[in-house]
ModelCIF file with pLDDT and N, C-alpha, C, O atoms, coordinates in Angstrom:
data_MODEL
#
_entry.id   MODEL 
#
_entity.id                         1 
_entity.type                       polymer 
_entity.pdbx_number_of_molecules   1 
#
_entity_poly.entity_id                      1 
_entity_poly.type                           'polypeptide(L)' 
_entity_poly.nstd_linkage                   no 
_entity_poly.nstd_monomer                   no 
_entity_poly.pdbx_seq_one_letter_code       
;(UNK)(UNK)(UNK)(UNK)(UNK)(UNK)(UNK)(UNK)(UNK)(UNK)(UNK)(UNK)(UNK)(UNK)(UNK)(UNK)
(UNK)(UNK)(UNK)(UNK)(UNK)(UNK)(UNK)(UNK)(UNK)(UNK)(UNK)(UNK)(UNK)(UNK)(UNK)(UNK)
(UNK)(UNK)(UNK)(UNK)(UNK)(UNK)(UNK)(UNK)(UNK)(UNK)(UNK)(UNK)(UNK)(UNK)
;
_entity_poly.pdbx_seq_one_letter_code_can   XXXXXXXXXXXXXXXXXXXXXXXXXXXXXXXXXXXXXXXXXXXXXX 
_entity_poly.pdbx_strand_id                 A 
#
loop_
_entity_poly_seq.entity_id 
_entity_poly_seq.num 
_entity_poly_seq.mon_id 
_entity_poly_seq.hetero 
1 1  UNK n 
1 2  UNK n 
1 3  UNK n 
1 4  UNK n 
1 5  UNK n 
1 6  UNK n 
1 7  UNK n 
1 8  UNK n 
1 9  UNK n 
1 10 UNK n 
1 11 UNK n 
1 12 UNK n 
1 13 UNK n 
1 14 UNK n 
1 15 UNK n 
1 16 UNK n 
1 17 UNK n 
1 18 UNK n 
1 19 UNK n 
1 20 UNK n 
1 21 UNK n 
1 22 UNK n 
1 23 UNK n 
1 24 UNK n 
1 25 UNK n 
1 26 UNK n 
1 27 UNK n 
1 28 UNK n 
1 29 UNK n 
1 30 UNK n 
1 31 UNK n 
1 32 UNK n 
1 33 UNK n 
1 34 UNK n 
1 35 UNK n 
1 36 UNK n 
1 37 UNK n 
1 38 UNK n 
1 39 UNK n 
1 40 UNK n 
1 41 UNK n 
1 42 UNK n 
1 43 UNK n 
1 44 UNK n 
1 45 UNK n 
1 46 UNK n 
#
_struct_asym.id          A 
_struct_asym.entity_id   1 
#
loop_
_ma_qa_metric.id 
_ma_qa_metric.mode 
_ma_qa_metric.name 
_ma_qa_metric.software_group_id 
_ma_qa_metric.type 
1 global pLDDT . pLDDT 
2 local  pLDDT . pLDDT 
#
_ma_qa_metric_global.metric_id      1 
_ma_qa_metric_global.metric_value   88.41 
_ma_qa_metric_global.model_id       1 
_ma_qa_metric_global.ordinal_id     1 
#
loop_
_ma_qa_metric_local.label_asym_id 
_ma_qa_metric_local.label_comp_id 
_ma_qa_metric_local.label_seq_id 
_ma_qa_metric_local.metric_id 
_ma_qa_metric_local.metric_value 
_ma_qa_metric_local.model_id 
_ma_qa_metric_local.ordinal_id 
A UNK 1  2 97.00 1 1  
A UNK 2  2 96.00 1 2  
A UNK 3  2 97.00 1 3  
A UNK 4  2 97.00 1 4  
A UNK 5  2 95.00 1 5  
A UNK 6  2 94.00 1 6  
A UNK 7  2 93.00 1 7  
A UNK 8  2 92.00 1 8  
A UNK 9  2 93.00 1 9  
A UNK 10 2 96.00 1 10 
A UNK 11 2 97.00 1 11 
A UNK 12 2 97.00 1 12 
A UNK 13 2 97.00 1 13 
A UNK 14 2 97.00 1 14 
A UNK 15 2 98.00 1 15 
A UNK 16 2 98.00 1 16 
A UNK 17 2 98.00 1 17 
A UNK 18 2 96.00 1 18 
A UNK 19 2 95.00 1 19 
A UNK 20 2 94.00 1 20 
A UNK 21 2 92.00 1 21 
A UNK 22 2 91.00 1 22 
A UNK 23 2 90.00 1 23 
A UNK 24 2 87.00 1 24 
A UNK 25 2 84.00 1 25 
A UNK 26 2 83.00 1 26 
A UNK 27 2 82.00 1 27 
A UNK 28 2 74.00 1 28 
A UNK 29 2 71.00 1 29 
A UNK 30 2 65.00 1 30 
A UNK 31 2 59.00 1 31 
A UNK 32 2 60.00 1 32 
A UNK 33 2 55.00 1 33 
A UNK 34 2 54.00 1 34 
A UNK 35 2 62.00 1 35 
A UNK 36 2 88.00 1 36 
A UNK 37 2 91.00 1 37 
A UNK 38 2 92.00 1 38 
A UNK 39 2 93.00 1 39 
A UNK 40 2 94.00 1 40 
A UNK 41 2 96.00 1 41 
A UNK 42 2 96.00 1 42 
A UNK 43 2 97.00 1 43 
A UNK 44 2 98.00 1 44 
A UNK 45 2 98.00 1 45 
A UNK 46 2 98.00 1 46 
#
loop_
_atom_site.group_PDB 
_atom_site.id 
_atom_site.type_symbol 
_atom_site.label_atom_id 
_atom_site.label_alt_id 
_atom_site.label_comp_id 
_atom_site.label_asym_id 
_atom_site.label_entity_id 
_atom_site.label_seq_id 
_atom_site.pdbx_PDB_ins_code 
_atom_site.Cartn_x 
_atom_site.Cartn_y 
_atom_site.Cartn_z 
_atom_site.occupancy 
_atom_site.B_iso_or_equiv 
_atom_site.pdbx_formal_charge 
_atom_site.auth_seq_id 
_atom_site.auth_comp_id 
_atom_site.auth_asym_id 
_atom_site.auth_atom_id 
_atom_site.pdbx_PDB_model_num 
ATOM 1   N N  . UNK A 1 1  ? -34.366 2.361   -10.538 1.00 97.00 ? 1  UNK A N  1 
ATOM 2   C CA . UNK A 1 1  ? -34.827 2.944   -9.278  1.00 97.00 ? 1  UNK A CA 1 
ATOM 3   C C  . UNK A 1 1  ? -35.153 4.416   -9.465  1.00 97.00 ? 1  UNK A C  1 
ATOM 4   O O  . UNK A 1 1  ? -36.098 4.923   -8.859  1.00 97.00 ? 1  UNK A O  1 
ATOM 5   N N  . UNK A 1 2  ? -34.467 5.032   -10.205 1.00 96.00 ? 2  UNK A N  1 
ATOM 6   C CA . UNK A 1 2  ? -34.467 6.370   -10.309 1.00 96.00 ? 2  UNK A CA 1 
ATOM 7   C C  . UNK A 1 2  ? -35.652 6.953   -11.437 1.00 96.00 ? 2  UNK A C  1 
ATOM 8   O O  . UNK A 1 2  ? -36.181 8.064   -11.464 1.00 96.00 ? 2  UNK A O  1 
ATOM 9   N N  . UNK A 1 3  ? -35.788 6.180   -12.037 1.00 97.00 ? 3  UNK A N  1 
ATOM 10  C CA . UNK A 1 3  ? -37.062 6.110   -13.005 1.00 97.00 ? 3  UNK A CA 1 
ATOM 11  C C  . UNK A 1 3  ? -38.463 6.166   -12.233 1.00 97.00 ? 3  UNK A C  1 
ATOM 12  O O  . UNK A 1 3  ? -39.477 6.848   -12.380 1.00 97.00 ? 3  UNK A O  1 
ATOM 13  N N  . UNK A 1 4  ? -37.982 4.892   -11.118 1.00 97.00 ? 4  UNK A N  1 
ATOM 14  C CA . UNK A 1 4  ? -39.723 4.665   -10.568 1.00 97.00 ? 4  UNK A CA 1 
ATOM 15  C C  . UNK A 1 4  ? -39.833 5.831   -9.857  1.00 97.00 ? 4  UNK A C  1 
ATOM 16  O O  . UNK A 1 4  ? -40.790 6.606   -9.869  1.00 97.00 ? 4  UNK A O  1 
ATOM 17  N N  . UNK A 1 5  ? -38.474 5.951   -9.034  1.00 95.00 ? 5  UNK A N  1 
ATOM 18  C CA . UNK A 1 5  ? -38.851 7.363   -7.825  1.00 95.00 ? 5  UNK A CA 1 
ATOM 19  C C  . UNK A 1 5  ? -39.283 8.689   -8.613  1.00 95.00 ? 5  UNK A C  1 
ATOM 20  O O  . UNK A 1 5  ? -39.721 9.724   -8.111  1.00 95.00 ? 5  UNK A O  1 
ATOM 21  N N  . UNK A 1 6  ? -39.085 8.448   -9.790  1.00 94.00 ? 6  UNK A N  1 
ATOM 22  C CA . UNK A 1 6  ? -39.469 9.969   -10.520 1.00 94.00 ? 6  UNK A CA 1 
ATOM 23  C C  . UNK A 1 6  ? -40.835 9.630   -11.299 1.00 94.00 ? 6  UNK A C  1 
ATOM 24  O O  . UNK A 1 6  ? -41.384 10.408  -12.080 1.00 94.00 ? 6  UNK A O  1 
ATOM 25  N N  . UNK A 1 7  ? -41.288 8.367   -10.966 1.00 93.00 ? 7  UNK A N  1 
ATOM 26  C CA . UNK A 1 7  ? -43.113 8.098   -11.801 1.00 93.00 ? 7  UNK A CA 1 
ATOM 27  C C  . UNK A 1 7  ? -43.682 8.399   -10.700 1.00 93.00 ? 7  UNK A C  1 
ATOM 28  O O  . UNK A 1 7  ? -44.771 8.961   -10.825 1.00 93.00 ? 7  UNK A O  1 
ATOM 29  N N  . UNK A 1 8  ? -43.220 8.168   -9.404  1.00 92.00 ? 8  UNK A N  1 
ATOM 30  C CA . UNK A 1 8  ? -44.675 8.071   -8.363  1.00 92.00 ? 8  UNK A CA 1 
ATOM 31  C C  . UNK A 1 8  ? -43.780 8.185   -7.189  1.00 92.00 ? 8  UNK A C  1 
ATOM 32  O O  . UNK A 1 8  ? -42.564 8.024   -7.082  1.00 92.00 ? 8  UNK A O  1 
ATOM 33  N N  . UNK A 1 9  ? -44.786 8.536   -6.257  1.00 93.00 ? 9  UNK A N  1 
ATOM 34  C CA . UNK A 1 9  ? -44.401 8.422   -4.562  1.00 93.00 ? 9  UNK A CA 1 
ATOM 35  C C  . UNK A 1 9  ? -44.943 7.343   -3.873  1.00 93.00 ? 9  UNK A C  1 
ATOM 36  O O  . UNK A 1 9  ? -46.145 7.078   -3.896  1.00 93.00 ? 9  UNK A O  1 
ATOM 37  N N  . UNK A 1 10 ? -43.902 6.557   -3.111  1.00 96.00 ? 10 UNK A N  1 
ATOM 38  C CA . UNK A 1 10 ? -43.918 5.564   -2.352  1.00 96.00 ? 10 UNK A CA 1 
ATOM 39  C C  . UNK A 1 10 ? -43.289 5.448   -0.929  1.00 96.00 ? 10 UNK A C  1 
ATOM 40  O O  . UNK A 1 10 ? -42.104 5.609   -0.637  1.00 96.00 ? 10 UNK A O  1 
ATOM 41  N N  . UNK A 1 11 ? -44.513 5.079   0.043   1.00 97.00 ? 11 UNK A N  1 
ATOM 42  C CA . UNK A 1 11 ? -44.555 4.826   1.295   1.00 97.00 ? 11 UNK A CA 1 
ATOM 43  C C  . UNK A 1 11 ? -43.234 4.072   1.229   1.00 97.00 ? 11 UNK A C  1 
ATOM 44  O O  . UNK A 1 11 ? -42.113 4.578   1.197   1.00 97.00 ? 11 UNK A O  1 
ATOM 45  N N  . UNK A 1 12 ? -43.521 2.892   1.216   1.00 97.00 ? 12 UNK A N  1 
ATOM 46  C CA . UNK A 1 12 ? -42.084 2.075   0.741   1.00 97.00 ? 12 UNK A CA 1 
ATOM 47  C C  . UNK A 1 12 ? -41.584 1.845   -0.316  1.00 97.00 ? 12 UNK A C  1 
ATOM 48  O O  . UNK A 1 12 ? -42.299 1.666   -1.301  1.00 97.00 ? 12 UNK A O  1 
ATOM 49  N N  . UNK A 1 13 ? -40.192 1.787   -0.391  1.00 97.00 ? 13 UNK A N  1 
ATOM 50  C CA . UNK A 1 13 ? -39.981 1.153   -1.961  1.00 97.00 ? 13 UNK A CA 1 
ATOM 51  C C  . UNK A 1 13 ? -38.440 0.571   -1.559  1.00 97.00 ? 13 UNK A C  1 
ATOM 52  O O  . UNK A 1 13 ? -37.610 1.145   -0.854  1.00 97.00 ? 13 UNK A O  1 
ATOM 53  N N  . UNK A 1 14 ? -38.327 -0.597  -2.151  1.00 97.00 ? 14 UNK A N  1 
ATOM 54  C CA . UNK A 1 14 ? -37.148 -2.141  -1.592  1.00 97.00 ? 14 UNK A CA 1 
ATOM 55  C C  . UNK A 1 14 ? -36.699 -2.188  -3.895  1.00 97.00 ? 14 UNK A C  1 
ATOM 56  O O  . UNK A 1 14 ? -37.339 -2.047  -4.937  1.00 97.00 ? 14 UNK A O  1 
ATOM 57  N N  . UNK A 1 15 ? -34.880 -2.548  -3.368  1.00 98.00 ? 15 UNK A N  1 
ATOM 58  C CA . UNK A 1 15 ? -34.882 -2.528  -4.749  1.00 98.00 ? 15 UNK A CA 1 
ATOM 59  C C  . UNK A 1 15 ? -33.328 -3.494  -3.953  1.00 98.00 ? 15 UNK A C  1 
ATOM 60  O O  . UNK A 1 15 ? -32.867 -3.431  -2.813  1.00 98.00 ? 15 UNK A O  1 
ATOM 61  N N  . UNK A 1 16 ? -32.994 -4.133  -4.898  1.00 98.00 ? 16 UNK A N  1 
ATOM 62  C CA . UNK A 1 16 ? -31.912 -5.501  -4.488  1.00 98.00 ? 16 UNK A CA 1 
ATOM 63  C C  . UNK A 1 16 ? -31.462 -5.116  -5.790  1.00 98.00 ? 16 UNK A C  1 
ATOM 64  O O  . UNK A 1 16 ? -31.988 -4.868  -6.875  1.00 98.00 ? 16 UNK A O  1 
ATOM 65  N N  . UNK A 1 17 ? -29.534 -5.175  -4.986  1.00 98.00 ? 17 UNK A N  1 
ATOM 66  C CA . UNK A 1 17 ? -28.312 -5.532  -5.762  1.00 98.00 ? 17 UNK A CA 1 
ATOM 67  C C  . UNK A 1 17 ? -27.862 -6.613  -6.096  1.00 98.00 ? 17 UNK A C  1 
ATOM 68  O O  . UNK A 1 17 ? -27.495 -7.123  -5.037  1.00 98.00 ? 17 UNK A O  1 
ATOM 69  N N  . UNK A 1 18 ? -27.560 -7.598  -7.262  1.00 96.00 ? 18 UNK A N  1 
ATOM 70  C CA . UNK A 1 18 ? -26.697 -8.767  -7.233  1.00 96.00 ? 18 UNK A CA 1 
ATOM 71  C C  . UNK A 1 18 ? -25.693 -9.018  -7.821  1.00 96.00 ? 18 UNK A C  1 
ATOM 72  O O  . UNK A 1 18 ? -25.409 -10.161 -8.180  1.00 96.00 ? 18 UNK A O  1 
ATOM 73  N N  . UNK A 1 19 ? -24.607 -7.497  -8.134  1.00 95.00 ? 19 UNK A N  1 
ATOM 74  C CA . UNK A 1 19 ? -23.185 -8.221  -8.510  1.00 95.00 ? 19 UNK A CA 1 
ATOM 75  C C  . UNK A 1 19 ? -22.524 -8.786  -7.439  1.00 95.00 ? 19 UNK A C  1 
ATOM 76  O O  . UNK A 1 19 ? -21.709 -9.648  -7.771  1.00 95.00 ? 19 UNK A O  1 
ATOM 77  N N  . UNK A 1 20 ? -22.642 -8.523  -6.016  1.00 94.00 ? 20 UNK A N  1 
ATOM 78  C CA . UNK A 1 20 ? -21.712 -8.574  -5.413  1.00 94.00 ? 20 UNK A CA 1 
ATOM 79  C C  . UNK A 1 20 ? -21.744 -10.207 -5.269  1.00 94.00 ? 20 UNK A C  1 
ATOM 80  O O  . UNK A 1 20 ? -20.711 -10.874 -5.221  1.00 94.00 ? 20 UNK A O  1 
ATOM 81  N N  . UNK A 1 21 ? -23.026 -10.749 -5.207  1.00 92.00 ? 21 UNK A N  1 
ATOM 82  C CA . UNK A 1 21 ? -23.635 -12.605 -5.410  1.00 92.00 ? 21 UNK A CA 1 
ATOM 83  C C  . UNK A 1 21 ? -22.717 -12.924 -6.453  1.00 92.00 ? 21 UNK A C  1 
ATOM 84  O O  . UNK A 1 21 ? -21.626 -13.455 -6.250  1.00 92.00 ? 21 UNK A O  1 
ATOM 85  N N  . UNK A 1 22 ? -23.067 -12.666 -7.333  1.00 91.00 ? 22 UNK A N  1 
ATOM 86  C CA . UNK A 1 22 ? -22.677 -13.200 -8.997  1.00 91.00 ? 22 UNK A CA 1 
ATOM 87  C C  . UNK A 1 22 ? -20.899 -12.968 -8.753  1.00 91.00 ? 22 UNK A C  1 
ATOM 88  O O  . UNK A 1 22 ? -20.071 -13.732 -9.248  1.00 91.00 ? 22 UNK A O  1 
ATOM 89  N N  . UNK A 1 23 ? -20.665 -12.180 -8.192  1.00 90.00 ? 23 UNK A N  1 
ATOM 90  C CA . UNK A 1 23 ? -18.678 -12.132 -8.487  1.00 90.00 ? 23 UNK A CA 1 
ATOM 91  C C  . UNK A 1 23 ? -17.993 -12.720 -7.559  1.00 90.00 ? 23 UNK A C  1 
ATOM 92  O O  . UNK A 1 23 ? -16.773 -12.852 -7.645  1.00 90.00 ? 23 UNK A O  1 
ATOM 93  N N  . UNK A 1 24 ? -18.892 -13.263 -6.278  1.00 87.00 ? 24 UNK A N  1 
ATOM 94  C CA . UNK A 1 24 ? -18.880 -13.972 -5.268  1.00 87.00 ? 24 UNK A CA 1 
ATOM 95  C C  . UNK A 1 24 ? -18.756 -15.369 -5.480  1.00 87.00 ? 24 UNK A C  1 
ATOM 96  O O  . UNK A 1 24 ? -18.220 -16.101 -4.647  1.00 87.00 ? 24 UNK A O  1 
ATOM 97  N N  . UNK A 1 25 ? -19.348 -15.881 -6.839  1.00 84.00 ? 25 UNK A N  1 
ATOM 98  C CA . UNK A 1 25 ? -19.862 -17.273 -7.045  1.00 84.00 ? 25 UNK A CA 1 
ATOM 99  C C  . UNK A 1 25 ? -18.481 -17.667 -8.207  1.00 84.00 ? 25 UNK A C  1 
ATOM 100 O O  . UNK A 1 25 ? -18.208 -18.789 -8.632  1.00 84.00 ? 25 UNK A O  1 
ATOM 101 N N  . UNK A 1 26 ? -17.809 -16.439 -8.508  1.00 83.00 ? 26 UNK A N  1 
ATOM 102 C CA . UNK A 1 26 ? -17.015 -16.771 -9.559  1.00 83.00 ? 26 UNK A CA 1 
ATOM 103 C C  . UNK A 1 26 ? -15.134 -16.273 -9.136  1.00 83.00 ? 26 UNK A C  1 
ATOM 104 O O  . UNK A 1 26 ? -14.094 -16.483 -9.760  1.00 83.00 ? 26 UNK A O  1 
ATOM 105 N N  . UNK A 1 27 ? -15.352 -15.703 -8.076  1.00 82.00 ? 27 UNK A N  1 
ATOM 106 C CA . UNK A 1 27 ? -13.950 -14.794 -7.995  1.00 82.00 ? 27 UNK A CA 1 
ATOM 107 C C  . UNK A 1 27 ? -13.895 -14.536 -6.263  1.00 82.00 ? 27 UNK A C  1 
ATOM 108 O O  . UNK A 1 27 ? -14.608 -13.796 -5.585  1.00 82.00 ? 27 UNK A O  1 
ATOM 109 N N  . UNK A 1 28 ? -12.895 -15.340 -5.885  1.00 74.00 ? 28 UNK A N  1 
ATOM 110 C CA . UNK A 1 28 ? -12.698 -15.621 -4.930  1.00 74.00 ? 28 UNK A CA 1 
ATOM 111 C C  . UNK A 1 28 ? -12.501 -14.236 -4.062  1.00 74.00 ? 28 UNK A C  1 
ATOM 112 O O  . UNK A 1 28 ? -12.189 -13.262 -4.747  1.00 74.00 ? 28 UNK A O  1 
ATOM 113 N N  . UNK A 1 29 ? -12.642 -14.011 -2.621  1.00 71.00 ? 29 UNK A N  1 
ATOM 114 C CA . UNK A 1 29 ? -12.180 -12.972 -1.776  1.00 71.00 ? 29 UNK A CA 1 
ATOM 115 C C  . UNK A 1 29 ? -11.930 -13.361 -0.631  1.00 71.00 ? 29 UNK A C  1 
ATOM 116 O O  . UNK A 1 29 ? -12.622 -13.872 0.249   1.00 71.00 ? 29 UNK A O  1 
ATOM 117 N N  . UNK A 1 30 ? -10.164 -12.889 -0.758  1.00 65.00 ? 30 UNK A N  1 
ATOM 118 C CA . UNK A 1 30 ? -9.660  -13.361 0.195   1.00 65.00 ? 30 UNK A CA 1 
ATOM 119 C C  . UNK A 1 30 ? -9.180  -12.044 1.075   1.00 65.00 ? 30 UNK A C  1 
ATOM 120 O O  . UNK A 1 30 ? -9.417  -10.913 0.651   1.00 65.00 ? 30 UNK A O  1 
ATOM 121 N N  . UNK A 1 31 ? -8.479  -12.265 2.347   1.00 59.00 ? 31 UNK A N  1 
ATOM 122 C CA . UNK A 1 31 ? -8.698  -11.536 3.151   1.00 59.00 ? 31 UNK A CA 1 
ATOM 123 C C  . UNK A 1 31 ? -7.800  -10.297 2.931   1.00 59.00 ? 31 UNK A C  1 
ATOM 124 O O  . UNK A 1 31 ? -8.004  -9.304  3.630   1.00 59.00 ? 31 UNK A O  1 
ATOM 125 N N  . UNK A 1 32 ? -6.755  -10.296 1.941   1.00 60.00 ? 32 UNK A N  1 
ATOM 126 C CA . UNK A 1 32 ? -5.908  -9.979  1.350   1.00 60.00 ? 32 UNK A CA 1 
ATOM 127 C C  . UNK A 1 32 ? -6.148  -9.202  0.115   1.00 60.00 ? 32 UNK A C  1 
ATOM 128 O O  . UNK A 1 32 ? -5.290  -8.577  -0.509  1.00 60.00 ? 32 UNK A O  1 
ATOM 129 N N  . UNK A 1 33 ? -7.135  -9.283  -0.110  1.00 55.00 ? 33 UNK A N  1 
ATOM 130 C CA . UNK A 1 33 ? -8.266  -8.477  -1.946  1.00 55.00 ? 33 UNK A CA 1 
ATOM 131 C C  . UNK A 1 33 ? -8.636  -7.523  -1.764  1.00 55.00 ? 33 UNK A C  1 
ATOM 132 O O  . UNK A 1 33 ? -9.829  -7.266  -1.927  1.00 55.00 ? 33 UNK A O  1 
ATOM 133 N N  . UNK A 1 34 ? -7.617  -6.496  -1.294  1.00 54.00 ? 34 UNK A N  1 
ATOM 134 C CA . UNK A 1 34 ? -7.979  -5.007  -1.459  1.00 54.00 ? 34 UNK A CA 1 
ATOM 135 C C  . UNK A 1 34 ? -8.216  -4.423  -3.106  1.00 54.00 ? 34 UNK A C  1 
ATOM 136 O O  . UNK A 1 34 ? -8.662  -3.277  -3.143  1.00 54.00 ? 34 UNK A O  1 
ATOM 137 N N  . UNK A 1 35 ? -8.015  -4.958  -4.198  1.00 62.00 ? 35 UNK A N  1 
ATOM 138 C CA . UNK A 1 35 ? -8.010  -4.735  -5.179  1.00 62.00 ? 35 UNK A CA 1 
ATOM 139 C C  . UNK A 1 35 ? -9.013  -6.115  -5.841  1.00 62.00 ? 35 UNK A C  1 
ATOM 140 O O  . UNK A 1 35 ? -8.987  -6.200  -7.069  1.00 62.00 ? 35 UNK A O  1 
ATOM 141 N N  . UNK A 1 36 ? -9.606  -6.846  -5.317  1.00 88.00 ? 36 UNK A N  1 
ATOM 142 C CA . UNK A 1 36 ? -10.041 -7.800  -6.556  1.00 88.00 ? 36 UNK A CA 1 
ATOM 143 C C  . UNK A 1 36 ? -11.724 -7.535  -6.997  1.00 88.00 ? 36 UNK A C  1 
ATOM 144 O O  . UNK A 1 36 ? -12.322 -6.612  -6.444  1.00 88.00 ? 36 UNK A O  1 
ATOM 145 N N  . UNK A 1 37 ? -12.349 -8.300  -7.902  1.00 91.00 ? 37 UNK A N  1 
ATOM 146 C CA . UNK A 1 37 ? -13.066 -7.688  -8.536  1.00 91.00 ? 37 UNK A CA 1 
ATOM 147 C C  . UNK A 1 37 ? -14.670 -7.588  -7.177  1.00 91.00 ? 37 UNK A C  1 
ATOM 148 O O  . UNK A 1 37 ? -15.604 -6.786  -7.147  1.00 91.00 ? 37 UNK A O  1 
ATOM 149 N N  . UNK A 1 38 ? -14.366 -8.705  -6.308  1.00 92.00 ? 38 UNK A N  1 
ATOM 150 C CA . UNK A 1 38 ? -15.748 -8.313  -5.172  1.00 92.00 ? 38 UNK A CA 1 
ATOM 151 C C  . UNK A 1 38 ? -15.624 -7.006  -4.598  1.00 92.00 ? 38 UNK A C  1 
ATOM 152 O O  . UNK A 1 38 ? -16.638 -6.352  -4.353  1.00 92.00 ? 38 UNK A O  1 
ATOM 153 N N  . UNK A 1 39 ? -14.321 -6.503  -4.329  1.00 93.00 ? 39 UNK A N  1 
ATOM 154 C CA . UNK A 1 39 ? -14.209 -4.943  -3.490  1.00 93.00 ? 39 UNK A CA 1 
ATOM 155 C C  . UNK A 1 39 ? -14.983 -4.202  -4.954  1.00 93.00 ? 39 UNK A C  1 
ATOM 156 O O  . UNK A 1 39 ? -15.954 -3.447  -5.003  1.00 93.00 ? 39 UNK A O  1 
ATOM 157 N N  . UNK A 1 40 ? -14.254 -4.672  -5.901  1.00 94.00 ? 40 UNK A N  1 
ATOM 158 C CA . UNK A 1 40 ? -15.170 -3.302  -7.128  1.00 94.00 ? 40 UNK A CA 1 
ATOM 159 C C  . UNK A 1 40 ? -16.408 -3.466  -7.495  1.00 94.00 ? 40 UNK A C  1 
ATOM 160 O O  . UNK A 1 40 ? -17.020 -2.458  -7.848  1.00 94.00 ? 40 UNK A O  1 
ATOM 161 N N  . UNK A 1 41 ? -16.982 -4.559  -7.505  1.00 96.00 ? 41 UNK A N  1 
ATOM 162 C CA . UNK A 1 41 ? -18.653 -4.699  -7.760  1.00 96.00 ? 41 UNK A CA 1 
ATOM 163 C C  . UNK A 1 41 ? -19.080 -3.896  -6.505  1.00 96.00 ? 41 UNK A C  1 
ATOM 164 O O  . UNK A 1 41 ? -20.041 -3.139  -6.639  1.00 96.00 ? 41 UNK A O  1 
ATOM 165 N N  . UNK A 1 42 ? -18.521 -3.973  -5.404  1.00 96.00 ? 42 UNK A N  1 
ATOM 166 C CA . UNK A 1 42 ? -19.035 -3.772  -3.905  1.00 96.00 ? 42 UNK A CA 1 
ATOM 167 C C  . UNK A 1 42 ? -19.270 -2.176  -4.239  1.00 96.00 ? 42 UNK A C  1 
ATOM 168 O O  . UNK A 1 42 ? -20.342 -1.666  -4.567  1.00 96.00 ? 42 UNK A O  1 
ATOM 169 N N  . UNK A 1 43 ? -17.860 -1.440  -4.054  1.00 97.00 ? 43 UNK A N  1 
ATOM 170 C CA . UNK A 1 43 ? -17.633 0.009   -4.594  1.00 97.00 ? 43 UNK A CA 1 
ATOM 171 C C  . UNK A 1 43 ? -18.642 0.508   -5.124  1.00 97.00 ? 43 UNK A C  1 
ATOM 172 O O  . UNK A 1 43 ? -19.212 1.479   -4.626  1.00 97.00 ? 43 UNK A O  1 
ATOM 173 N N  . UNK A 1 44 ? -19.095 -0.160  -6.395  1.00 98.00 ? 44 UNK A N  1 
ATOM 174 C CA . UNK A 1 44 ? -20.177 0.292   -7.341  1.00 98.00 ? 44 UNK A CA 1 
ATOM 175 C C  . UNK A 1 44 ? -21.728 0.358   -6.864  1.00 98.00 ? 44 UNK A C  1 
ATOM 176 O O  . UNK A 1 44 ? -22.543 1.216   -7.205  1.00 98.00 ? 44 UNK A O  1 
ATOM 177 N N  . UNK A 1 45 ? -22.013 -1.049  -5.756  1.00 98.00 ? 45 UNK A N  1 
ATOM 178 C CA . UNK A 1 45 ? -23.005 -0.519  -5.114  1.00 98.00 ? 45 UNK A CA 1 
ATOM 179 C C  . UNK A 1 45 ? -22.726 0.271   -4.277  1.00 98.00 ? 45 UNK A C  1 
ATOM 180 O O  . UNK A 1 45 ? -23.620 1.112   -4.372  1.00 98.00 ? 45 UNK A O  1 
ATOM 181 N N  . UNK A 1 46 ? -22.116 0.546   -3.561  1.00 98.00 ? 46 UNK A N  1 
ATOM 182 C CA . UNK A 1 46 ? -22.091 1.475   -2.521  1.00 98.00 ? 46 UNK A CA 1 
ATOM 183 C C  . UNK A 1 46 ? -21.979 2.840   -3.367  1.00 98.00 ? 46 UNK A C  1 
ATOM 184 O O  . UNK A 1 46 ? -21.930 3.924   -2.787  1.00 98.00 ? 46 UNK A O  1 
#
């Protein structure tokens, strides 16, 4: 992202995260997972 924003200027520009999918599909989150690995993929996008 930071590459393109520094080649050119754009009216719009859309760019998609998918650890939080992928750690979702493998590692459960329960309501109780203040520490498990979806809060830290999450963290990282945010």
């Amino acid at each position: 992202t930071q590459f393109l924003l520094d080649r050119q200027q754009f009216d719009v520009f859309m760019v998609v995260f998918n650890g939080l999918d992928w750690a979702g599909h493998g590692y459960p989150c329960h309501d109780n997972d203040d520490e498990g690995v979806c809060l830290e993929v999450m963290q990282s996008i945010d």
